[in-house]
N, C-alpha and C. Protein backbone atom coordinates (compact mmCIF):
# COMPACT_ATOMS: atom_id res chain seq x y z
N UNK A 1 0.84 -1.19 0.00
CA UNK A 1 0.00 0.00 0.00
C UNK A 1 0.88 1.25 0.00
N UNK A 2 0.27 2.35 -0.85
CA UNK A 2 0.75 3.59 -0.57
C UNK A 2 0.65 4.48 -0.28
N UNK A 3 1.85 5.09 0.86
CA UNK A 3 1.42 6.58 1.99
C UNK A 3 0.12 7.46 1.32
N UNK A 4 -0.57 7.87 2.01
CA UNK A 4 -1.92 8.81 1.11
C UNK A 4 -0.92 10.46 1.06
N UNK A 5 -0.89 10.85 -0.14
CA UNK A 5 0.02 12.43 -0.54
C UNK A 5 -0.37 13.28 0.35
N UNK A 6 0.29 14.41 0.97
CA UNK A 6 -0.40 14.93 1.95
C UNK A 6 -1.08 16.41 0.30
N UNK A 7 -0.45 16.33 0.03
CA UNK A 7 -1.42 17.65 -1.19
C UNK A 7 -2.80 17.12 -1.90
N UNK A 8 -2.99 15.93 -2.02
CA UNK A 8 -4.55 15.59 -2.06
C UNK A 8 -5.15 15.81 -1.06
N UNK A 9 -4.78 15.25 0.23
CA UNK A 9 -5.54 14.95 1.27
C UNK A 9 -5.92 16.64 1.87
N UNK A 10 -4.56 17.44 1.83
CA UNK A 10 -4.66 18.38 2.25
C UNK A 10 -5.62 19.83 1.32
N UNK A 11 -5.75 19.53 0.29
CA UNK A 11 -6.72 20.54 -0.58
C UNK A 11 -7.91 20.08 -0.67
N UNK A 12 -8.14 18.95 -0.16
CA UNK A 12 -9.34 18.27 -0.18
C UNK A 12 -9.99 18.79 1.07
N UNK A 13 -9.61 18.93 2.08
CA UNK A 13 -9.54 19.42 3.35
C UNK A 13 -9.82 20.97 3.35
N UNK A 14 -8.62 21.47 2.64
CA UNK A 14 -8.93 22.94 2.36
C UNK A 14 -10.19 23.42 1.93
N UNK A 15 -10.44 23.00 0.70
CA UNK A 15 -11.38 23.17 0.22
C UNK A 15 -12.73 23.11 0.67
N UNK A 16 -12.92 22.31 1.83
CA UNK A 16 -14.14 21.84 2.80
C UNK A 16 -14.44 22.89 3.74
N UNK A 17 -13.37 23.66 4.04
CA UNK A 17 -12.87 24.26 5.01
C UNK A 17 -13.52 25.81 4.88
N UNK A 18 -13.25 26.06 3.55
CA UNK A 18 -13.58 26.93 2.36
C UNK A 18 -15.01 27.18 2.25
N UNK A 19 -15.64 26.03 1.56
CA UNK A 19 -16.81 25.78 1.37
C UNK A 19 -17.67 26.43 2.50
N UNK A 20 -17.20 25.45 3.85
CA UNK A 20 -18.05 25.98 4.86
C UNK A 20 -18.10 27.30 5.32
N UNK A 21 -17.21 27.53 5.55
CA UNK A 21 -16.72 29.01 5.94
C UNK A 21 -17.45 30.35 4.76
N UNK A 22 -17.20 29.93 3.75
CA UNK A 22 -18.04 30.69 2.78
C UNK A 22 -19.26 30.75 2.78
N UNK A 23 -19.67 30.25 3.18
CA UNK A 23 -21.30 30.03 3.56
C UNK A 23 -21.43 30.53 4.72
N UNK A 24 -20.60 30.79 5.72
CA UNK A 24 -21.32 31.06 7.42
C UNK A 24 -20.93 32.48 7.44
N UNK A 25 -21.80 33.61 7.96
CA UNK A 25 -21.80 35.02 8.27
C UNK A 25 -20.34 35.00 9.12
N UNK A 26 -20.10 34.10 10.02
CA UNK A 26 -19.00 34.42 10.97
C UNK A 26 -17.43 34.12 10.56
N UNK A 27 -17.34 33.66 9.70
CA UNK A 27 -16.50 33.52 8.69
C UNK A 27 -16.16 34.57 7.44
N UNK A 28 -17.08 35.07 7.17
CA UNK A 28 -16.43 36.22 6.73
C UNK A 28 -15.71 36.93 6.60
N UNK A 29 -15.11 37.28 8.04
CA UNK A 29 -13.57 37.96 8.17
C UNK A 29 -12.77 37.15 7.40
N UNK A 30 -12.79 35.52 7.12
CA UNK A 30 -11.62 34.80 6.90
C UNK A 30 -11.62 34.99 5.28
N UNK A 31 -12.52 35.55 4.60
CA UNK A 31 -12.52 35.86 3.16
C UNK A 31 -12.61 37.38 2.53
N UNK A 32 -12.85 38.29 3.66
CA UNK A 32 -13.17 39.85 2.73
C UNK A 32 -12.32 40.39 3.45
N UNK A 33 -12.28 40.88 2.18
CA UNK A 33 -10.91 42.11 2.75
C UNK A 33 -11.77 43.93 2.09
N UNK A 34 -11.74 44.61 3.32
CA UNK A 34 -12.28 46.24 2.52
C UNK A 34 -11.80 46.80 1.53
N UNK A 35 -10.33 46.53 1.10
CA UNK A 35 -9.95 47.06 -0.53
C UNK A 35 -10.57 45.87 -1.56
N UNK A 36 -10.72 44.58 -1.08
CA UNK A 36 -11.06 44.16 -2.51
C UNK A 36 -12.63 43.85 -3.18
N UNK A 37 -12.41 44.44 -4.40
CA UNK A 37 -13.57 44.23 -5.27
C UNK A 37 -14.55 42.62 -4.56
N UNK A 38 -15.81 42.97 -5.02
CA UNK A 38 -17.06 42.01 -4.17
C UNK A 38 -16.49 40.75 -5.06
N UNK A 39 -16.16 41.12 -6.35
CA UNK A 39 -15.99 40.08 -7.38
C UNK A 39 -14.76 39.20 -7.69
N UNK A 40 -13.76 39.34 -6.40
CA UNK A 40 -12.46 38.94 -6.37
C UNK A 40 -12.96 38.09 -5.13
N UNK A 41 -12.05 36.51 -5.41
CA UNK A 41 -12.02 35.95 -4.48
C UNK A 41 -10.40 36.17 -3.73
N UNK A 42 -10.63 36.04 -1.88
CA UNK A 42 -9.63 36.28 -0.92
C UNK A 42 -9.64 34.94 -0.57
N UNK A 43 -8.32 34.58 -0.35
CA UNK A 43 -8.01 33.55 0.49
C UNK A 43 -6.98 34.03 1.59
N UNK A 44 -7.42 33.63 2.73
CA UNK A 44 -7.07 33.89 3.83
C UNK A 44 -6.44 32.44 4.61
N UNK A 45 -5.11 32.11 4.68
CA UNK A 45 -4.55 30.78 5.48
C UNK A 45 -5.28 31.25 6.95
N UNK A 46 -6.15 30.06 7.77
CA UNK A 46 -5.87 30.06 8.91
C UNK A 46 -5.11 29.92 10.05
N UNK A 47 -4.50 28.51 9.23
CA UNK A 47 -3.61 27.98 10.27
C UNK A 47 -2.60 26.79 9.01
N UNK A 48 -1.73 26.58 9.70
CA UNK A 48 -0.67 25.94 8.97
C UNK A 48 0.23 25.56 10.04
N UNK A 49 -0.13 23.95 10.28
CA UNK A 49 0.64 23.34 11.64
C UNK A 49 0.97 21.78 11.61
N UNK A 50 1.87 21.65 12.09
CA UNK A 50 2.44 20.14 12.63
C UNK A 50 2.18 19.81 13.37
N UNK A 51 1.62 20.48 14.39
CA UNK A 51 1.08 20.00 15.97
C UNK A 51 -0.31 20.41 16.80
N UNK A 52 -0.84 19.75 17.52
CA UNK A 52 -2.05 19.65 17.94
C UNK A 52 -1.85 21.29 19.07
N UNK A 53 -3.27 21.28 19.25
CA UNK A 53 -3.49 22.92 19.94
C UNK A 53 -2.32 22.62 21.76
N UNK A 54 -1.73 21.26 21.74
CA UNK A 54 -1.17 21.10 22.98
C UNK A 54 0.40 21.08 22.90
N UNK A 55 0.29 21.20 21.17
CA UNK A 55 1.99 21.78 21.19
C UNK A 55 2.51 19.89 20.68
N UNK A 56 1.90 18.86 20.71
CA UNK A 56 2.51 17.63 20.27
C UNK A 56 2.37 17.99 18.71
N UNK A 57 3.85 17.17 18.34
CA UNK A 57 3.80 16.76 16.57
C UNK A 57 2.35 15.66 16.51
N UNK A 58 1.74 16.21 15.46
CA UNK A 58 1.07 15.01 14.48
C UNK A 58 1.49 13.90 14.27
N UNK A 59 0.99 12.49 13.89
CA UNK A 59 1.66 11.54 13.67
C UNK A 59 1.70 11.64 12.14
N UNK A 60 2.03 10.75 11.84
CA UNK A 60 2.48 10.31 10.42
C UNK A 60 0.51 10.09 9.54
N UNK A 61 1.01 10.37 8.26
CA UNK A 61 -0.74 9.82 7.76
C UNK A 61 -0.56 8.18 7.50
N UNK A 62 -1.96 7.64 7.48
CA UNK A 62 -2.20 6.39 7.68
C UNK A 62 -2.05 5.87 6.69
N UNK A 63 -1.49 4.56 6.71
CA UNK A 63 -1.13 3.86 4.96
C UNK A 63 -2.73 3.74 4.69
N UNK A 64 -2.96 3.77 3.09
CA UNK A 64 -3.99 2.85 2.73
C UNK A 64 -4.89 4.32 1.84
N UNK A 65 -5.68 4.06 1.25
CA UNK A 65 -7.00 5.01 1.08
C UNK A 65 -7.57 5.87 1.95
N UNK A 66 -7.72 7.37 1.92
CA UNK A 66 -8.39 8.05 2.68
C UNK A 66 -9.55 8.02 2.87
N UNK A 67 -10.50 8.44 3.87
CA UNK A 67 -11.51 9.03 4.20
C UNK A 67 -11.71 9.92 4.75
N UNK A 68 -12.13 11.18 4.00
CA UNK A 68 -12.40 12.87 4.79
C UNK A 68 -13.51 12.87 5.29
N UNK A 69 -14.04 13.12 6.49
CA UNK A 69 -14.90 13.14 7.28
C UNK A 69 -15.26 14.31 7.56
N UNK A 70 -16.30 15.08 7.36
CA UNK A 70 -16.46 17.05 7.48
C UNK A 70 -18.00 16.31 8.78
N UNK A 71 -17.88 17.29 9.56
CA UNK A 71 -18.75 17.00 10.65
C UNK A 71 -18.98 18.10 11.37
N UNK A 72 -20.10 18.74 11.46
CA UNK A 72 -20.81 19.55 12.26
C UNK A 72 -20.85 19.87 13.51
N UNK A 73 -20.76 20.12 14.64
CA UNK A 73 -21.24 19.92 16.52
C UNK A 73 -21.58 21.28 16.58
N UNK A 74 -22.61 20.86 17.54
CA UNK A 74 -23.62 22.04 18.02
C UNK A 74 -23.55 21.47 19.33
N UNK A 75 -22.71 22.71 20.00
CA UNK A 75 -22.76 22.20 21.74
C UNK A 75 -23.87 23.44 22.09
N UNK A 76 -24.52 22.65 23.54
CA UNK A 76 -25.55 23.67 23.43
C UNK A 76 -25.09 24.34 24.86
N UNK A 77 -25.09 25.40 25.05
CA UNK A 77 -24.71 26.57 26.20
C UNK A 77 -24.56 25.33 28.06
N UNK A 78 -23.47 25.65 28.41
CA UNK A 78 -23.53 24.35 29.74
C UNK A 78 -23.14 23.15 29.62
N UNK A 79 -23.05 22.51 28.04
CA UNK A 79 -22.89 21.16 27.64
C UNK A 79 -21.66 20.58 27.96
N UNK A 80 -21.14 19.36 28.23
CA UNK A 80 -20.02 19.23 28.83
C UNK A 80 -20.03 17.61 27.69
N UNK A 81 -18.75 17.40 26.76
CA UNK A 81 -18.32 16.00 26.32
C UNK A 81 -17.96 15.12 27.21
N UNK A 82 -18.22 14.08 27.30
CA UNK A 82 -17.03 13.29 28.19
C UNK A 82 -15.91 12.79 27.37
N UNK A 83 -14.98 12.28 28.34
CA UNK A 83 -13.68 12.37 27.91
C UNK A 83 -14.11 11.30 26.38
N UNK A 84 -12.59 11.87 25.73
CA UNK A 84 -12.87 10.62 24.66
C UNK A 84 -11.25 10.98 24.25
N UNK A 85 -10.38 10.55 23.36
CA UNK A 85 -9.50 10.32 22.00
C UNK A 85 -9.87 10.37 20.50
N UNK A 86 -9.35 11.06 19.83
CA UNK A 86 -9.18 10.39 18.58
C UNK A 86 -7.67 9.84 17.83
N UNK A 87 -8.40 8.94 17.43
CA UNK A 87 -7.81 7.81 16.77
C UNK A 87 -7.02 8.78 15.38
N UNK A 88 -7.61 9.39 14.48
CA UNK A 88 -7.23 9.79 13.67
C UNK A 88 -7.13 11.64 13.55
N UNK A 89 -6.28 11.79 12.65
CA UNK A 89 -6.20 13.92 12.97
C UNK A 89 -7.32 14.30 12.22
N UNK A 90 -7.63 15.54 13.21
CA UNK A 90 -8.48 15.94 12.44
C UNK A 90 -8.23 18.00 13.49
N UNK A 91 -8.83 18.43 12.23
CA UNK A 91 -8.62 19.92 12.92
C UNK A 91 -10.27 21.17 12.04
N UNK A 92 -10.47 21.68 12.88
CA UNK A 92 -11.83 22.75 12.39
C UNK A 92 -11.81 24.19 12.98
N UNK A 93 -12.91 24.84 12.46
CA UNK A 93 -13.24 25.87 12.86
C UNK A 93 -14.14 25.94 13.90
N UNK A 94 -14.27 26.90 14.61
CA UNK A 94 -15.30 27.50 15.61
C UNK A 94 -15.96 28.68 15.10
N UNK A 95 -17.05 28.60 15.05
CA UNK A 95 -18.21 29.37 13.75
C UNK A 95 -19.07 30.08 14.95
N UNK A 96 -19.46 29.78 16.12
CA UNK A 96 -20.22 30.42 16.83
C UNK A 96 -19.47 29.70 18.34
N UNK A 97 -19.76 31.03 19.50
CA UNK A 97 -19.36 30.66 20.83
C UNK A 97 -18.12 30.82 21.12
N UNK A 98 -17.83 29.84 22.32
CA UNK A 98 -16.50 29.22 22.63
C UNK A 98 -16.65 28.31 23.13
N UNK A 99 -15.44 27.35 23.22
CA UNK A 99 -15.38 26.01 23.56
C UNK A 99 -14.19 26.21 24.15
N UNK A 100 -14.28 25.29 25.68
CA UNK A 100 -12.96 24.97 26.31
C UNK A 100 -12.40 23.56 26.28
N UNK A 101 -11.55 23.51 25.30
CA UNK A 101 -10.71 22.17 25.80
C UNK A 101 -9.65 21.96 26.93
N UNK A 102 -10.01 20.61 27.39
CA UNK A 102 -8.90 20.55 28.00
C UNK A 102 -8.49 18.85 28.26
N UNK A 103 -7.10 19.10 28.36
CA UNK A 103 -6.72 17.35 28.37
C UNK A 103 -6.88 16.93 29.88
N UNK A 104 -6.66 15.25 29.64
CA UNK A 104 -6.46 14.65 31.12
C UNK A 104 -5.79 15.53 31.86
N UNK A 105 -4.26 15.66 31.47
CA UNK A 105 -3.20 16.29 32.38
C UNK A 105 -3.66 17.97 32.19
N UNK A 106 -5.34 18.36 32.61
CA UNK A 106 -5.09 19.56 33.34
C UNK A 106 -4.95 20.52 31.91
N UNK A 107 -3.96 20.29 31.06
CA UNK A 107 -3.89 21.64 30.06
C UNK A 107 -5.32 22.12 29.22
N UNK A 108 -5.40 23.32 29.57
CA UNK A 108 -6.54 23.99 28.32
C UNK A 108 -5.75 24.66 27.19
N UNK A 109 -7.55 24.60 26.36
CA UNK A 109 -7.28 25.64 25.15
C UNK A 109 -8.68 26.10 25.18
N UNK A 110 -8.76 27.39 25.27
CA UNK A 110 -9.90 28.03 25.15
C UNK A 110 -10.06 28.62 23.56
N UNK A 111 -10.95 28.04 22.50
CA UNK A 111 -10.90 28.23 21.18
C UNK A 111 -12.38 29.27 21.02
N UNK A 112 -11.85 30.26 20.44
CA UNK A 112 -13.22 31.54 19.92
C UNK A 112 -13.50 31.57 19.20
N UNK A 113 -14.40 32.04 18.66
CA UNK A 113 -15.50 32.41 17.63
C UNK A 113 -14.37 32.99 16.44
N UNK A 114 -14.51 31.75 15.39
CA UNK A 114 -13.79 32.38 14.20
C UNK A 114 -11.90 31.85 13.84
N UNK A 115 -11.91 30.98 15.26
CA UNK A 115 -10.91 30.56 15.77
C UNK A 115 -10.35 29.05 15.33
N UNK A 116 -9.36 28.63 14.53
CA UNK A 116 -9.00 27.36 13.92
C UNK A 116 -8.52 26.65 15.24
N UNK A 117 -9.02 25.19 15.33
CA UNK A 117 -8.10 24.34 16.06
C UNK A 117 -7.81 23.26 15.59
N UNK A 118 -6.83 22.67 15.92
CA UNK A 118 -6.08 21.28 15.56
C UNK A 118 -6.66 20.64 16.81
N UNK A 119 -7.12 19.52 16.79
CA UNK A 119 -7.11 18.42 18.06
C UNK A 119 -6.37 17.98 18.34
N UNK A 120 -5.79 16.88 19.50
CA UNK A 120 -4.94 16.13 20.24
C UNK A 120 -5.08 14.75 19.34
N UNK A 121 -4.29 14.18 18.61
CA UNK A 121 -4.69 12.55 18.15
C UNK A 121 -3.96 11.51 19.62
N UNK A 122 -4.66 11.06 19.69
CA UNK A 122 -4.48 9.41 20.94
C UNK A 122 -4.18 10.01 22.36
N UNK A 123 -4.80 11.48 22.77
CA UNK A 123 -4.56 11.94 23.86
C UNK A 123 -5.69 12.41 24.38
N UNK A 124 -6.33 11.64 25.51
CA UNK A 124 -7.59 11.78 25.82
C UNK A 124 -7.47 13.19 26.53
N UNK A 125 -8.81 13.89 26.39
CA UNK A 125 -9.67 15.09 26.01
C UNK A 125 -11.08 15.32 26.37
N UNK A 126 -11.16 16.51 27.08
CA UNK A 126 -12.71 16.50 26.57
C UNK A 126 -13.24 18.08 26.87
N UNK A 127 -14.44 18.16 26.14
CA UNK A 127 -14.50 19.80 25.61
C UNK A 127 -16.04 20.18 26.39
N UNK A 128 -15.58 21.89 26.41
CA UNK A 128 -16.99 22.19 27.84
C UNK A 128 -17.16 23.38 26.66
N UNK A 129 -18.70 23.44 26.77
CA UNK A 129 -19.33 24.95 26.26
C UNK A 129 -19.57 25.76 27.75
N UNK A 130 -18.77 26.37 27.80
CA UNK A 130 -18.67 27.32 29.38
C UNK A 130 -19.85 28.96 29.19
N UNK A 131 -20.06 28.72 27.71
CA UNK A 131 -20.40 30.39 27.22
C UNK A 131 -21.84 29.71 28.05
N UNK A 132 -22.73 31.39 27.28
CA UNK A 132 -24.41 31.54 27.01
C UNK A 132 -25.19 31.27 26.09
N UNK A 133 -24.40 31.20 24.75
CA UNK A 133 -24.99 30.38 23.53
C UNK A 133 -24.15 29.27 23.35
N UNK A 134 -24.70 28.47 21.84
CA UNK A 134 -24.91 27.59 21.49
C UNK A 134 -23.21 27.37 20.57
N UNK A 135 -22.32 26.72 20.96
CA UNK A 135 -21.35 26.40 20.23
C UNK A 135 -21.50 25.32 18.81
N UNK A 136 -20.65 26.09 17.68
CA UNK A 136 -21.21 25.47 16.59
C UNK A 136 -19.73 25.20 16.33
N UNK A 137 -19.63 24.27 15.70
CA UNK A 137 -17.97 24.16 15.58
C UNK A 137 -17.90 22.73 14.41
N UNK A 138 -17.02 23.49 12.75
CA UNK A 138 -16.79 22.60 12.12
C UNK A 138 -15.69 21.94 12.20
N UNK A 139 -15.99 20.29 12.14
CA UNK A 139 -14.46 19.38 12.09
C UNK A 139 -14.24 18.67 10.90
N UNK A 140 -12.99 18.61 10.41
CA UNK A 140 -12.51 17.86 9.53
C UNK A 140 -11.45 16.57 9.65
N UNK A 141 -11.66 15.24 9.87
CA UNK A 141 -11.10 14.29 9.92
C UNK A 141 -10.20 13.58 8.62
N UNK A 142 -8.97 13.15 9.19
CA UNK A 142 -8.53 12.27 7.77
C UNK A 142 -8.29 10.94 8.56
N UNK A 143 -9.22 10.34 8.34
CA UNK A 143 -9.86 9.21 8.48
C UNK A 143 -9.51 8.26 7.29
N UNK A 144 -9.94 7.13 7.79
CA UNK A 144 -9.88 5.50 7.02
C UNK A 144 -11.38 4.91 7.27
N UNK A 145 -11.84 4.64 5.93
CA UNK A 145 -13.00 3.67 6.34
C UNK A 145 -13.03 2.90 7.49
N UNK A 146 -13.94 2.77 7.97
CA UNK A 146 -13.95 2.42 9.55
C UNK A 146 -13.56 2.42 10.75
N UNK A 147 -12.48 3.44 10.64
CA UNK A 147 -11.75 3.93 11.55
C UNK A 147 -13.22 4.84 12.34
N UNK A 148 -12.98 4.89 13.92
CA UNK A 148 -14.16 5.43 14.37
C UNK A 148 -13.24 6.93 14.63
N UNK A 149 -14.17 8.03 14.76
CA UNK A 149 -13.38 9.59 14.62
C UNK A 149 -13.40 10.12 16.12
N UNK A 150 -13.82 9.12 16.99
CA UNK A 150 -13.34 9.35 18.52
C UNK A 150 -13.90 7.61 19.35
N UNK A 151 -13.07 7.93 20.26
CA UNK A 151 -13.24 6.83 20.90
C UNK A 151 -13.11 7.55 22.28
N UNK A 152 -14.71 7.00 23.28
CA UNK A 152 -15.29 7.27 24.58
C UNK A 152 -14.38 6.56 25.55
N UNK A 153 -14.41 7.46 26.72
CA UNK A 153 -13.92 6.95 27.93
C UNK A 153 -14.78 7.27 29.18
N UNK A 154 -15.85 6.22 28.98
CA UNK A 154 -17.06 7.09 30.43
C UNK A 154 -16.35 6.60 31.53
N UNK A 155 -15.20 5.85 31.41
CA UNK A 155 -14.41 4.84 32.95
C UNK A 155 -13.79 6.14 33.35
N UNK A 156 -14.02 7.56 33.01
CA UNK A 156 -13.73 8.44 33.11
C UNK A 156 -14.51 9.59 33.82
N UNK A 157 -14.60 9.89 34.95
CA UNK A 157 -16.31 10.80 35.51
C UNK A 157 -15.83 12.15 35.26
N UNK A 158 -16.86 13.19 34.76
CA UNK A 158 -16.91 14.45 34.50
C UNK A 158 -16.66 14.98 35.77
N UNK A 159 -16.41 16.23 36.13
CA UNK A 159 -16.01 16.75 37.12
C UNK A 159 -17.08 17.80 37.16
């Protein structure tokens, strides 16, 4: 089998990234700029990284055929995840709210409205909507058919 290219995987990704964002009011900043014409498209890099929002390198991509996974969450104001991992990388936007991550060992990342994050891969996690509204937050996985895009740890109690 052979390594999946990271320039497919990665414009494929982009492009999702794009899509969504072009479509959501709160995203906007990430495409207009006040000098340019309505009729010019802006591209704006968010982020460009090797390592998860906790400062670890990424692992390597997975041998075999990809699967891009684009996925939605709507945390609702108070909502609390329980812990979980993922198995595979994946990184999104935050479109409405804020969301607090934070790992087992204690570290946060408090991610805002409009705000790119990378996740933790195989380092259990879990994420609190601390705001008053409704956290909306797009993710993008590079996934493998049947690979699951998190794996639960309820042997784990919320605090």
């Amino acid at each position: 089998m052979k390594k999946t290219t990271f320039g497919l995987v990665s414009a494929t990704i982009v492009f999702g990234v794009a899509a969504v964002c072009n479509s959501l009011t709160s995203c906007k900043e990430a495409y207009a700029q006040e000098d340019a014409p309505e009729e010019q498209v802006v591209s704006t890099e968010l982020i460009r990284t090797s390592q998860s929002w906790d400062g670890v390198e990424l692992p390597d991509y997975l041998q075999g055929r990809p699967e891009l996974v684009a996925v939605k969450y709507v945390f609702p104001a108070g909502k609390k995840l329980g812990w979980h991992h993922h198995p595979v990388m994946n990184y999104g936007v935050l479109v409405q709210g804020e969301l607090t991550i934070i790992g087992q060992d204690g570290q946060k990342k408090v991610v805002h409205e409009g705000e790119p994050v990378v996740e933790m891969v195989g380092t259990i996690h879990h994420g609190e909507n601390r705001g008053s509204k409704p956290v909306i937050l797009y993710m993008f996985y590079l996934s493998q058919k049947g690979l699951p895009l998190a794996v639960q740890h309820p042997e784990i109690p919320l605090e």
